[in-house]
C-alpha atoms as a PDB file:
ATOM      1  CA  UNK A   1      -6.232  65.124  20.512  1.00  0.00           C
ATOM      2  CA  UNK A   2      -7.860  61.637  21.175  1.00  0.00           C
ATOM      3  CA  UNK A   3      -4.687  59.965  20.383  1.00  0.00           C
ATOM      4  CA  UNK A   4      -2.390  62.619  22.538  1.00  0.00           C
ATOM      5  CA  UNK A   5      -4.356  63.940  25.000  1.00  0.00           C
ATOM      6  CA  UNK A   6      -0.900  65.607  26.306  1.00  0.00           C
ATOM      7  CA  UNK A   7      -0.268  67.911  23.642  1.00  0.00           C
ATOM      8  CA  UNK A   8      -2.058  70.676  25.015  1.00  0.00           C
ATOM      9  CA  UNK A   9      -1.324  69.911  28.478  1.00  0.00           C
ATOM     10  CA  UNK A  10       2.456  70.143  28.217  1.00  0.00           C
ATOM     11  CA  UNK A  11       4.112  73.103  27.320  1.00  0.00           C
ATOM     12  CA  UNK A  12       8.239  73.677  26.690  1.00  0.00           C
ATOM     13  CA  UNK A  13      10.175  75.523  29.819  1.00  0.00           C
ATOM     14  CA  UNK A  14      11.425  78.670  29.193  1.00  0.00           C
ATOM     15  CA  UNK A  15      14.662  78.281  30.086  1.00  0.00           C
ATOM     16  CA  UNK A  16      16.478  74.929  30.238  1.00  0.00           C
ATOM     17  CA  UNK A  17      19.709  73.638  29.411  1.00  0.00           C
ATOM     18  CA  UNK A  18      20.570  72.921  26.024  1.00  0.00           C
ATOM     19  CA  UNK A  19      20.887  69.284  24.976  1.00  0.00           C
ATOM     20  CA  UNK A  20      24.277  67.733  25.113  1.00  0.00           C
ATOM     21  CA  UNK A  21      24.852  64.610  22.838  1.00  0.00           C
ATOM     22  CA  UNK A  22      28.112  63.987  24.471  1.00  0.00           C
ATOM     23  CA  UNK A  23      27.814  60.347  26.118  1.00  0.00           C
ATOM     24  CA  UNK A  24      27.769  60.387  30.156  1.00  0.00           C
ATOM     25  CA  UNK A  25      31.024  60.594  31.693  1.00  0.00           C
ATOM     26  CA  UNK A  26      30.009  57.365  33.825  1.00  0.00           C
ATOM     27  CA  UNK A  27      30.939  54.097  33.044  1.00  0.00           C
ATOM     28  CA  UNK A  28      29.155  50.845  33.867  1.00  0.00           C
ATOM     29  CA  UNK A  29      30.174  46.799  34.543  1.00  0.00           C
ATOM     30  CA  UNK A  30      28.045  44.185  34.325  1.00  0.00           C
ATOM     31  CA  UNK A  31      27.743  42.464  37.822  1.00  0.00           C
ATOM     32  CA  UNK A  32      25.350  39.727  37.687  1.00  0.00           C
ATOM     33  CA  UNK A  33      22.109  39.044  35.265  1.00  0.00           C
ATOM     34  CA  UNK A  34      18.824  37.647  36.531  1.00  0.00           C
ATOM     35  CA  UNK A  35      17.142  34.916  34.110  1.00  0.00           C
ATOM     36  CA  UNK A  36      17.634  31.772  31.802  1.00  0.00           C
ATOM     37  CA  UNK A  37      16.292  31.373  28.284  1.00  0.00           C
ATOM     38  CA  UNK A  38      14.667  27.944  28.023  1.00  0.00           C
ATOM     39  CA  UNK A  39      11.215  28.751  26.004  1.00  0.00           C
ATOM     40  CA  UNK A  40      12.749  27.798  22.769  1.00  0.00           C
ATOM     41  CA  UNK A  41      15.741  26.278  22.739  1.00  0.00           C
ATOM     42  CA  UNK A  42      16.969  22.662  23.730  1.00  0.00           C
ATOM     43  CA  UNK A  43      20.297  21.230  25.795  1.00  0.00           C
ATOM     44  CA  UNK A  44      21.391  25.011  26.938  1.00  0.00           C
ATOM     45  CA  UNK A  45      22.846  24.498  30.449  1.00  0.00           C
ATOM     46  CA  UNK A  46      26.202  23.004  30.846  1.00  0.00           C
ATOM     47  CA  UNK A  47      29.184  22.750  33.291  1.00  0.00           C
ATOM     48  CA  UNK A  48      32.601  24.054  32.325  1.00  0.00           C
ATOM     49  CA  UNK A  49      35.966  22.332  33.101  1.00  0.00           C
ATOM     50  CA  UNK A  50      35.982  24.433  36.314  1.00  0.00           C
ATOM     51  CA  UNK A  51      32.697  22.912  37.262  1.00  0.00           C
ATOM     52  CA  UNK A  52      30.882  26.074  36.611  1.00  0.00           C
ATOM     53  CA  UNK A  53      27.599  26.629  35.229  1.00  0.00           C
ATOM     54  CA  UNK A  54      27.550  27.896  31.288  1.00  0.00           C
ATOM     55  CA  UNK A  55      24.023  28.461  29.938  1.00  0.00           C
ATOM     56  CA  UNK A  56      22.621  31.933  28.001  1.00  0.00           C
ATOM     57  CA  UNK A  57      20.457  34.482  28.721  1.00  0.00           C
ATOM     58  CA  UNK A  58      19.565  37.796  26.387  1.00  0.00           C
ATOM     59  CA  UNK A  59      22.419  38.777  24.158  1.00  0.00           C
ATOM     60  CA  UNK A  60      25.060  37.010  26.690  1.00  0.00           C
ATOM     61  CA  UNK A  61      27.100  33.772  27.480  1.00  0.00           C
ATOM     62  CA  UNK A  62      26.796  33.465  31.794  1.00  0.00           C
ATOM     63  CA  UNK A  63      29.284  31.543  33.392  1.00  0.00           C
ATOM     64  CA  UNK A  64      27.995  31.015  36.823  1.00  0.00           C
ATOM     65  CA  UNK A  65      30.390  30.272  40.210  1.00  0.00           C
ATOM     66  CA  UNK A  66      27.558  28.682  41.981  1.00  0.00           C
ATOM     67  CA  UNK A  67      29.840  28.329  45.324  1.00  0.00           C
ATOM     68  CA  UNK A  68      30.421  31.993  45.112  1.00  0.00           C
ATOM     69  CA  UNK A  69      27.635  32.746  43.463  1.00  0.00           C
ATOM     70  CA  UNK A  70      29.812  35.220  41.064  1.00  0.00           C
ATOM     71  CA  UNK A  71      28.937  34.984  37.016  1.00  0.00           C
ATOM     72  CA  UNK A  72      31.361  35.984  34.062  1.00  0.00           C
ATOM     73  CA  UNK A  73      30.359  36.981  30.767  1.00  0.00           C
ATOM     74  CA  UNK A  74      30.648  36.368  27.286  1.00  0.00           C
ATOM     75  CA  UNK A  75      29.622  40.163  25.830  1.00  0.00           C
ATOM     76  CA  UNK A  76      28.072  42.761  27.685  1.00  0.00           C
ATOM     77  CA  UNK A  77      30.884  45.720  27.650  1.00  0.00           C
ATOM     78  CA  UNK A  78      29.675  49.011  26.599  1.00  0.00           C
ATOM     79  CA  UNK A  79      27.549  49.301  23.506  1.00  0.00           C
ATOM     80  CA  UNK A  80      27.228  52.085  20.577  1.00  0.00           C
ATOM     81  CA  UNK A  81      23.859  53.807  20.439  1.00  0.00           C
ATOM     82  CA  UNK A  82      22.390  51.886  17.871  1.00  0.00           C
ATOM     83  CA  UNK A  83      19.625  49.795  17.120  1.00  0.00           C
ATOM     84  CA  UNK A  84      20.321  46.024  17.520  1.00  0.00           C
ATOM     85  CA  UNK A  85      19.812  45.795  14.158  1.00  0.00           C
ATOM     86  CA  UNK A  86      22.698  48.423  12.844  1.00  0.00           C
ATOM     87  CA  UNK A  87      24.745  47.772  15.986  1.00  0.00           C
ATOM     88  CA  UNK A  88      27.890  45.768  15.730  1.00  0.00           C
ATOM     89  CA  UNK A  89      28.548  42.175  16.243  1.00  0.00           C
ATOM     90  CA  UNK A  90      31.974  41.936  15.770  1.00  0.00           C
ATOM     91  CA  UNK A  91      32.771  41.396  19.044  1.00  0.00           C
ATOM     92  CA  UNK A  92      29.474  40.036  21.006  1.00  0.00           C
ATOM     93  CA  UNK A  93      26.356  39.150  20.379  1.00  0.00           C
ATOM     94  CA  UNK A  94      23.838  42.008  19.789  1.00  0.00           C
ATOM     95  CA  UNK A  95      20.775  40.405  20.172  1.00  0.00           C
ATOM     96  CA  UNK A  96      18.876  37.390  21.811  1.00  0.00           C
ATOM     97  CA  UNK A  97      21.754  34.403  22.115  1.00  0.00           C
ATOM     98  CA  UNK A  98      19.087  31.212  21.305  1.00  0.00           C
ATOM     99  CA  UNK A  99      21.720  28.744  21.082  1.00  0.00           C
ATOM    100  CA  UNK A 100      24.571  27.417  23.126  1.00  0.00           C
ATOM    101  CA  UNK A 101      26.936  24.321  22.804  1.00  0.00           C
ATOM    102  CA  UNK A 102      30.560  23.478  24.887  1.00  0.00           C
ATOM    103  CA  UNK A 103      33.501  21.555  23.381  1.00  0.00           C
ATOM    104  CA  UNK A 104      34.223  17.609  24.787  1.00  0.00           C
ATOM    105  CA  UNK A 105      37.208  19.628  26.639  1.00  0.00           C
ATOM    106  CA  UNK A 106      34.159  21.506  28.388  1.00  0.00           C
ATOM    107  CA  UNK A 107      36.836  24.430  27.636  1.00  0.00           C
ATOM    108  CA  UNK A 108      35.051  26.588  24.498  1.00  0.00           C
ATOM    109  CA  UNK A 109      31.750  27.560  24.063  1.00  0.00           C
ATOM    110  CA  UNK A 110      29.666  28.015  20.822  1.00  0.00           C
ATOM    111  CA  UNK A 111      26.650  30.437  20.647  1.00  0.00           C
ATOM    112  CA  UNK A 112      24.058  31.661  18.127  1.00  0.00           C
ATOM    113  CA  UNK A 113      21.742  34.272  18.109  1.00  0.00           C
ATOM    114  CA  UNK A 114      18.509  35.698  16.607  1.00  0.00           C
ATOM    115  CA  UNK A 115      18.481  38.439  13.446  1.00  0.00           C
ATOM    116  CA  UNK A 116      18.297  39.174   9.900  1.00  0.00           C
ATOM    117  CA  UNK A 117      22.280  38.323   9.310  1.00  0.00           C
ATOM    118  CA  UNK A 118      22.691  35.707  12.501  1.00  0.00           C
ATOM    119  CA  UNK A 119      25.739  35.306  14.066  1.00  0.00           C
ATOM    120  CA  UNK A 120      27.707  32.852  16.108  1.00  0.00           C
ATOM    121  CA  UNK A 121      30.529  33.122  18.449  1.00  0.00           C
ATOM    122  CA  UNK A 122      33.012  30.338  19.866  1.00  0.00           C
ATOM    123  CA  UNK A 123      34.454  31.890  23.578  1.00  0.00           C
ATOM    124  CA  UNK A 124      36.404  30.351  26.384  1.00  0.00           C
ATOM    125  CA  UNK A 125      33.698  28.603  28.728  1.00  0.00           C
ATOM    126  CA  UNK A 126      36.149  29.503  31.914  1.00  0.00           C
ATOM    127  CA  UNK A 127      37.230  33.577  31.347  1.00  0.00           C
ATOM    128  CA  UNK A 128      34.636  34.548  28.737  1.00  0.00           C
ATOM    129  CA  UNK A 129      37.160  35.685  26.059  1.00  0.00           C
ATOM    130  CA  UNK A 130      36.194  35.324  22.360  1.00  0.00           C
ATOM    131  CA  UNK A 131      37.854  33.327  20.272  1.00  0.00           C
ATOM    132  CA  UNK A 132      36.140  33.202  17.256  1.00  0.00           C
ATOM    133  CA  UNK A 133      32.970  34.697  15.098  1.00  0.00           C
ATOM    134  CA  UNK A 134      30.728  33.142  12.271  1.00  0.00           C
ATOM    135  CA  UNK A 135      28.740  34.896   9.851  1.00  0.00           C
ATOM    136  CA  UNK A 136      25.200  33.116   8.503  1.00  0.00           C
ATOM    137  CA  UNK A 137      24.091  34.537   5.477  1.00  0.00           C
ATOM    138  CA  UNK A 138      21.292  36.984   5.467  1.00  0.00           C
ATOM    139  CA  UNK A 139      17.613  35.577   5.964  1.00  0.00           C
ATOM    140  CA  UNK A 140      18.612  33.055   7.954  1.00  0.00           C
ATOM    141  CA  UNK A 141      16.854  34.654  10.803  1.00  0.00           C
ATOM    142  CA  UNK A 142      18.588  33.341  13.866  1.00  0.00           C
ATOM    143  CA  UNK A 143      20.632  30.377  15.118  1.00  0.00           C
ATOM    144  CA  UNK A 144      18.057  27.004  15.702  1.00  0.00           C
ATOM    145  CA  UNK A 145      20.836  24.756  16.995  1.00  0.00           C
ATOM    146  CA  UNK A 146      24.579  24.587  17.338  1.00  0.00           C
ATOM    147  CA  UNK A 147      27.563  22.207  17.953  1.00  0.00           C
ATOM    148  CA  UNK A 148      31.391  22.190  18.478  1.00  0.00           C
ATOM    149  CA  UNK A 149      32.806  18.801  17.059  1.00  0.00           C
ATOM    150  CA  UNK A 150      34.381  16.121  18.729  1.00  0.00           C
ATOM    151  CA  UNK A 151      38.090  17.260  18.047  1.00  0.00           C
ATOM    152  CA  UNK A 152      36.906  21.083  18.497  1.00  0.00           C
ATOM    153  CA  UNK A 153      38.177  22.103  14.635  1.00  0.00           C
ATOM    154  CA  UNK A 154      34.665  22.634  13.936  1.00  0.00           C
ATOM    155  CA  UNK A 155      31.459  24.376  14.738  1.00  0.00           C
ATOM    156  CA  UNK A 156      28.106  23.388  12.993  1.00  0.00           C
ATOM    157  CA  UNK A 157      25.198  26.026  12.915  1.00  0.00           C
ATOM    158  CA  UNK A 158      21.552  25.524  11.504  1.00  0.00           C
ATOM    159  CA  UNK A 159      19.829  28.567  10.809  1.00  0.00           C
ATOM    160  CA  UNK A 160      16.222  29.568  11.179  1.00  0.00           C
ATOM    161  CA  UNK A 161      15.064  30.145   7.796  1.00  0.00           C
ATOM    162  CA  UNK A 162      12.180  27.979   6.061  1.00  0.00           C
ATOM    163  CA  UNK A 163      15.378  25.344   4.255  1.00  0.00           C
ATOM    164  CA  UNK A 164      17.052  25.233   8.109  1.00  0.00           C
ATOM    165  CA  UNK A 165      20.126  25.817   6.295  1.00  0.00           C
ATOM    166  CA  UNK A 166      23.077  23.953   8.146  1.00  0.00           C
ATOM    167  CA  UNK A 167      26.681  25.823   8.222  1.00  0.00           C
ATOM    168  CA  UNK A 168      30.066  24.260   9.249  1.00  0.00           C
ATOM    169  CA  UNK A 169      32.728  26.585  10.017  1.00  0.00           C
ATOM    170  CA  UNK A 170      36.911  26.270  10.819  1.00  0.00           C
ATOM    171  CA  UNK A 171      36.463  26.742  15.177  1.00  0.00           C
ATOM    172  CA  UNK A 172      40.345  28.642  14.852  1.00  0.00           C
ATOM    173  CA  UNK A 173      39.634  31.431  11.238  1.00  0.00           C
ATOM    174  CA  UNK A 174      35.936  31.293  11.305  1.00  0.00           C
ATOM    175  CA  UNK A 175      35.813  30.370   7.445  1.00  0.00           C
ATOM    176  CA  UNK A 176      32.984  29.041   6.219  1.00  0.00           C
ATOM    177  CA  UNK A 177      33.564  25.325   4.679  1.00  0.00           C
ATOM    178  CA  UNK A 178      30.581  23.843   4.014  1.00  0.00           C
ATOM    179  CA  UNK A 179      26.719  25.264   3.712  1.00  0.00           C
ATOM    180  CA  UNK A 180      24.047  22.835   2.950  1.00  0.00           C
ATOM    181  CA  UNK A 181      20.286  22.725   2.576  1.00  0.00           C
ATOM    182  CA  UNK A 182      19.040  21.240   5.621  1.00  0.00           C
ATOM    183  CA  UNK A 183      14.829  20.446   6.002  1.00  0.00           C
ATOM    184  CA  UNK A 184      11.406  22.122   6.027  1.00  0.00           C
ATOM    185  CA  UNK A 185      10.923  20.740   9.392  1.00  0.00           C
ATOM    186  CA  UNK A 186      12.225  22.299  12.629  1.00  0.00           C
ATOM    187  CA  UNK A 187      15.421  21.790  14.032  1.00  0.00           C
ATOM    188  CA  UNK A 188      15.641  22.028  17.691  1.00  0.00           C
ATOM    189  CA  UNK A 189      19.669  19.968  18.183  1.00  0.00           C
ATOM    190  CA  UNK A 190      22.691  18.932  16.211  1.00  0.00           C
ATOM    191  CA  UNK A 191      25.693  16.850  16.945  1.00  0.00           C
ATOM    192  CA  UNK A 192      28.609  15.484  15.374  1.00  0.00           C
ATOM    193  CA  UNK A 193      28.712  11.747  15.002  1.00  0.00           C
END
């Protein structure tokens, strides 16, 4: 009773409706999200080749219209009732984005985010629409820093894990063509030279 004080206090209705596991008949669209993640990540805030504002916030990619003061997303559409950690990725991110990079064409976008089996995303910087998705092997525990080369063929990811493993995937299939140890010490940005 120390613990849950309420248990006496609160007694059952005697009639109520039964529960109904049906979703709601509403539906919902993501308008415009308050915030910026800068507490641990590095170079996150870039302009598009429309000259709008691309940086990240939770589990999304914002493209901000400062002169309207509109934003479009990368993710956000209507989620299964899951935990973040059985939900799906294969679309958006699920979970805290904690990296972000744009293509020399300021056209794509590449982001990473935090979890057991990270994953990374590249998306058109302008509309929003995904274009491709990478898969980090499991234990790398998020996304630390990620690029889009030079001639935009190829993304480069370094995970969070104690090595700082360093992944470079095909931008177009999402194939996986190199993986190597990276070091012990952390890794906060990565370019191609």
């Amino acid at each position: 009773m120390a613990v849950r004080p309420y248990v006496g206090a609160i007694v059952e209705p005697d009639s109520h409706p039964e529960p109904n596991p049906e979703a709601p008949d509403e539906n919902w669209n993501l308008t415009y999200v308050y915030g910026y993640r800068c507490e641990d990540s590095r170079q996150n805030v870039f302009m598009n080749s429309a000259g709008e504002t691309v940086y990240m916030t939770a589990a999304l990619g914002v493209i901000l219209n400062t002169e309207a003061n509109t934003q479009k997303f990368f993710g956000g559409g209507q989620a299964d009732h899951a935990s973040k950690h059985t939900s799906n990725t294969a679309n958006c991110h699920n979970n805290d984005v904690t990296a972000i990079a744009i293509s020399a064409d300021r056209n794509t976008c590449a982001t990473g985010q935090v979890g057991k089996a990270p994953v990374g995303f590249t998306w058109d910087a302008t509309t929003g629409e995904k274009k491709a998705r990478f898969q980090l092997d499991r234990g790398g525990r998020g996304v630390a820093a990620i690029a889009i080369s030079q001639c935009g063929n190829y993304v480069a990811l370094v995970d969070r894990s104690n090595d700082h493993n360093v992944y470079v995937f095909d931008a177009n299939s999402g194939d996986c063509k190199a993986k190597e140890k990276g070091d012990g010490n952390n890794i906060y940005d990565i370019a191609f030279s």
